[in-house]
Protein backbone atom coordinates (compact mmCIF):
# COMPACT_ATOMS: atom_id res chain seq x y z
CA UNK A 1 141.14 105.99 106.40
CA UNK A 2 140.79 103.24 108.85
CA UNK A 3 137.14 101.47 109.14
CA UNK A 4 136.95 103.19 112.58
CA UNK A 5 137.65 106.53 111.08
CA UNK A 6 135.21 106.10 108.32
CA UNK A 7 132.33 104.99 111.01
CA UNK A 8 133.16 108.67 113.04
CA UNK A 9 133.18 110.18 109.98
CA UNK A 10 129.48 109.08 108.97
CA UNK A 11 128.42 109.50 113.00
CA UNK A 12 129.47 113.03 112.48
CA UNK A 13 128.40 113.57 108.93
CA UNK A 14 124.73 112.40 109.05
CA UNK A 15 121.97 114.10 110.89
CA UNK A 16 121.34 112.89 113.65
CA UNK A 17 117.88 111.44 113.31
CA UNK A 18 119.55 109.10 110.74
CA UNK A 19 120.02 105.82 111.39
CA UNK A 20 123.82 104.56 109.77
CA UNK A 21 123.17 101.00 108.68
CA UNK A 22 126.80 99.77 107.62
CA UNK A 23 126.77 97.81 104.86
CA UNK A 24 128.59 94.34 105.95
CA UNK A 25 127.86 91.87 103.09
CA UNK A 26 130.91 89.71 102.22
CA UNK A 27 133.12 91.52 104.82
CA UNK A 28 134.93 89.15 107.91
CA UNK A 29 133.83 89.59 111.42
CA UNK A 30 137.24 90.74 112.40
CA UNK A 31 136.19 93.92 109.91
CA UNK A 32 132.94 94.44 111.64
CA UNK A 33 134.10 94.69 115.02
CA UNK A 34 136.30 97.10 113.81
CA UNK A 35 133.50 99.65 112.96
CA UNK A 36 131.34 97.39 116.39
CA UNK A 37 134.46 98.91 118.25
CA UNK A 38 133.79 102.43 117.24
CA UNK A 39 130.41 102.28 118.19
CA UNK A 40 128.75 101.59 115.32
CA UNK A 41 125.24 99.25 116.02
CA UNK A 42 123.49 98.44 113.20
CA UNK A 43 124.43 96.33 109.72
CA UNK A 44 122.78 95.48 106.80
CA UNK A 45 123.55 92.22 105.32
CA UNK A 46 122.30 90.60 101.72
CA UNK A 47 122.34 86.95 102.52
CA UNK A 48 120.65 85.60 105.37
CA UNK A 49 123.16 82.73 105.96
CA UNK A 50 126.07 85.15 106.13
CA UNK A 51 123.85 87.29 108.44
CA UNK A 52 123.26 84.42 110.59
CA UNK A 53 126.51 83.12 110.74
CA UNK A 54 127.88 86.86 112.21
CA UNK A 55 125.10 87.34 114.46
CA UNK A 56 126.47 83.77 116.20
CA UNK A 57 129.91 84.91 116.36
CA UNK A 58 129.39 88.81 117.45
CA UNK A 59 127.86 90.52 120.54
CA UNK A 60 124.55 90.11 120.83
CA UNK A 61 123.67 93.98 121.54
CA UNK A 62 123.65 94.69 117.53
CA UNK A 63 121.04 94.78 115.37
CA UNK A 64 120.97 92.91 112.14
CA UNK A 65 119.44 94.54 109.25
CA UNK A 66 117.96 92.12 105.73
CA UNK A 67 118.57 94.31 103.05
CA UNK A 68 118.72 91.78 100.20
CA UNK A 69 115.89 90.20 98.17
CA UNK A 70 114.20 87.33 100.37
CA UNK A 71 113.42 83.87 99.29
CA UNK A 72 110.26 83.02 101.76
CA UNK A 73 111.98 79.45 102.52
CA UNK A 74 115.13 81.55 103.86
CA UNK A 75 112.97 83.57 106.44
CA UNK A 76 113.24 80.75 109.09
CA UNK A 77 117.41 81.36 109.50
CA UNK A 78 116.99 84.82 110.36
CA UNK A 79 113.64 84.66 112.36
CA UNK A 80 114.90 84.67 115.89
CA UNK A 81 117.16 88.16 115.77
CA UNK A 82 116.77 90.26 112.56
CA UNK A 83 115.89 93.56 113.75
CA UNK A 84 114.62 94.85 110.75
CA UNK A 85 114.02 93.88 106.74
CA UNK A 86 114.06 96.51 104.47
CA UNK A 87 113.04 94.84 101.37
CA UNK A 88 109.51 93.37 101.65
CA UNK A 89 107.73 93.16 98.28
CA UNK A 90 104.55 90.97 98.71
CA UNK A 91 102.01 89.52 100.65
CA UNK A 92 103.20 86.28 100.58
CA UNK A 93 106.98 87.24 102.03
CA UNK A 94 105.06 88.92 104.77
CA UNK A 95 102.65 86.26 105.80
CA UNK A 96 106.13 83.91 105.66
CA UNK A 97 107.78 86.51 108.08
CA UNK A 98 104.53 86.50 110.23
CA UNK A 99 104.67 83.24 110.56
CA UNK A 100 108.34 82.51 111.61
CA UNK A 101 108.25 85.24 114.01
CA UNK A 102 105.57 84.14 115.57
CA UNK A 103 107.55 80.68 116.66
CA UNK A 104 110.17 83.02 117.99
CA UNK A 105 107.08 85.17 119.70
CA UNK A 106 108.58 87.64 118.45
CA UNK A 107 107.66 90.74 116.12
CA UNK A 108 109.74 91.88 113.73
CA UNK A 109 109.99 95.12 111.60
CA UNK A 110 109.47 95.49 108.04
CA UNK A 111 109.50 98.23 105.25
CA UNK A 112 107.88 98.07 102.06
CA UNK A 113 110.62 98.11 99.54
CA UNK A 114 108.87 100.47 96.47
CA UNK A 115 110.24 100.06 93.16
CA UNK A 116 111.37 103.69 92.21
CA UNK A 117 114.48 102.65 89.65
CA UNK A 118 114.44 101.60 85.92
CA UNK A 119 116.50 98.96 86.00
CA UNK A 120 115.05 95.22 85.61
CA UNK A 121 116.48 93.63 88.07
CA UNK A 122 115.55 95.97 91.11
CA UNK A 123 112.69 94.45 92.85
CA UNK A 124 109.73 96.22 94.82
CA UNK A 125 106.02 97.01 94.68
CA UNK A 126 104.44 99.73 92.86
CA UNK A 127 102.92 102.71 94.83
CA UNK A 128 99.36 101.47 94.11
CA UNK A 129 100.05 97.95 95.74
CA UNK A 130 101.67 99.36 98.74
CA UNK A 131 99.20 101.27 99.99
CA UNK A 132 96.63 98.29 98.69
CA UNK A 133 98.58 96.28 101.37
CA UNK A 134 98.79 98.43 103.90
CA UNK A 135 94.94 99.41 103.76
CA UNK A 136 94.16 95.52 103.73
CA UNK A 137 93.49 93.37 106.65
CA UNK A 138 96.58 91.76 106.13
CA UNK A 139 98.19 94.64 107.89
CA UNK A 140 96.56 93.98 111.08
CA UNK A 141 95.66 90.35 111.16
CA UNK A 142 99.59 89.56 111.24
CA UNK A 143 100.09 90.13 114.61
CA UNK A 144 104.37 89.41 114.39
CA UNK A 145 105.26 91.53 111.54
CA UNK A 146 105.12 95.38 112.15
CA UNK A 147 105.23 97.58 109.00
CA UNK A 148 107.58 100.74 109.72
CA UNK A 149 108.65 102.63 106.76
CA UNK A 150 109.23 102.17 102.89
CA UNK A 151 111.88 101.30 101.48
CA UNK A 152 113.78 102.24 97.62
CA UNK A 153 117.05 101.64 95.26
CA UNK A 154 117.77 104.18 92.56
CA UNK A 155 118.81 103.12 89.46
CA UNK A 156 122.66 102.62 89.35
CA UNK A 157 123.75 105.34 86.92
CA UNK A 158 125.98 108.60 86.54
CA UNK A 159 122.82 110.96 86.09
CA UNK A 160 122.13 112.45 89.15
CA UNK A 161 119.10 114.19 87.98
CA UNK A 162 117.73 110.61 87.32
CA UNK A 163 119.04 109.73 91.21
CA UNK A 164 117.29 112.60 92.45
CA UNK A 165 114.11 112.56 90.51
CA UNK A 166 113.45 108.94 91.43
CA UNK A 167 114.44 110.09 95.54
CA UNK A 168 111.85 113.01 94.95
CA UNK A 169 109.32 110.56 94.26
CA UNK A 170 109.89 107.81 96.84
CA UNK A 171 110.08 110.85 99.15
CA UNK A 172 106.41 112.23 97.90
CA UNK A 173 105.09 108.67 98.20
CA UNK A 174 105.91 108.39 101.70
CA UNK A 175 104.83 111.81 102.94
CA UNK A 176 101.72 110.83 101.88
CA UNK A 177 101.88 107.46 103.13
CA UNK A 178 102.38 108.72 106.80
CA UNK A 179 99.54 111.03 106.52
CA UNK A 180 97.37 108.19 107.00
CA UNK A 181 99.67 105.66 108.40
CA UNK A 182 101.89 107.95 111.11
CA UNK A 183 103.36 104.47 112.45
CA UNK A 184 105.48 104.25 109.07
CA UNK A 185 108.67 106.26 110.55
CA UNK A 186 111.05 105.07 108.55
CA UNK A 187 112.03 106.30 104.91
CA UNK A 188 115.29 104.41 103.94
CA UNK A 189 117.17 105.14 100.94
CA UNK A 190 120.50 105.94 100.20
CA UNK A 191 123.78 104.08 99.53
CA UNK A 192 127.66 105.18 99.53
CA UNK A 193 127.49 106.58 95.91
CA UNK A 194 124.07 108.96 96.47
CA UNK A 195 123.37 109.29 100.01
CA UNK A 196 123.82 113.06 99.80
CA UNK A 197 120.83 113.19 97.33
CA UNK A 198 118.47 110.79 99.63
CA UNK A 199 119.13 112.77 102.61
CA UNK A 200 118.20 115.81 100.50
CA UNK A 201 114.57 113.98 99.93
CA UNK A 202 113.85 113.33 103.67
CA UNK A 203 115.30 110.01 103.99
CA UNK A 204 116.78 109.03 107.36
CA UNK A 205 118.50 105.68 107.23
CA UNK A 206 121.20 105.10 104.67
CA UNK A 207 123.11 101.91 103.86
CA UNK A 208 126.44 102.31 103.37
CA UNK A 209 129.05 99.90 102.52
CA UNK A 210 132.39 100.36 100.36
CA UNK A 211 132.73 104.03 101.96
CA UNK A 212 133.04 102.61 105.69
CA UNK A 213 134.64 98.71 105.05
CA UNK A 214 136.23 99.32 100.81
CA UNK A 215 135.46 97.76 98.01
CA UNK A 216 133.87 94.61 97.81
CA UNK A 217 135.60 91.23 97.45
């Protein structure tokens, strides 16, 4: 299937309060305005200078998605037009994000990114810390950052149960999250692989990559 297939597949296949974030990292423009062209919006990007670079070259009505680990000295390239960055983990990244923004006079959106798999080398905060930050006055004495959601990887393994289990309790995190903070709207988690099992636990924004644009260089 074409890239402009695989986009109407997805626009047909998801529910429709989900947001489709397609997955862009290391892919040319030309193959982006492939799935732009079938009316696709939104893409999610791991490095902010390959982020940047698209966002100068491609129409200006999409919206740009962070949904790599961010260095705080990298937040200043993608200040003026990221739409939305799934994968804060600290105080200090959000303070950094506050404070770029804020030259831009802008505000930009941001989800918690909660550490739900086993693996090492996924990042994120622990439940306990989230909702530390979020109950904080650092919440609402950073006027250019707007917390909107949480955020979670699953370990990369075979065993769905283990996919599943670790969806079930991002899931139970949030709904009780939003009980107290209704502004978080946003429960993203979900990748080519497993989406099927996220949108089983309530999440409505999935990333997906190889299924719309093939595998990776």
């Amino acid at each position: 299937m074409s890239i402009s297939e695989n986009i109407k597949k997805y626009q047909t296949l998801l529910p429709e309060q989900t947001t489709l974030v397609a997955v862009s990292k290391t892919k040319p423009v030309s193959s982006l305005m492939q799935a732009y062209d079938a009316g696709q919006r939104v893409f999610g990007e791991n490095k902010i200078q390959e982020m940047a670079s698209k966002w100068e070259e491609m129409p200006k009505d999409i919206q740009w998605h962070m949904i790599g680990h961010v260095q705080t000295n990298k937040v200043k390239y993608m200040a003026a037009f990221v739409s939305l960055i799934h994968t804060v983990d600290s105080i200090k990244l959000l303070r950094e994000i506050n404070k770029q923004a804020a030259k831009h006079d802008r505000v930009i959106k941001c989800l918690l990114q909660i550490k739900i798999a086993e693996e090492e080398s996924k990042f994120g905060m622990d439940q306990a810390d989230a909702l530390e930050l979020l109950a904080s006055e650092i919440a609402t004495t950073l006027p250019h950052v707007a917390i909107v959601g949480l955020m979670g990887m699953a370990t990369f393994t075979q065993d769905k149960t283990q996919v599943e289990a670790e969806f079930n309790k991002l899931s139970v995190i949030y709904k009780d999250v939003k009980t107290k903070y209704p502004q978080l709207t946003i429960l993203s988690m979900g990748m080519s692989g497993d989406f099927t099992l996220a949108l089983k636990h309530n999440s409505n924004m999935v990333r997906i990559g190889s299924s719309i644009f093939g595998a990776r260089n």
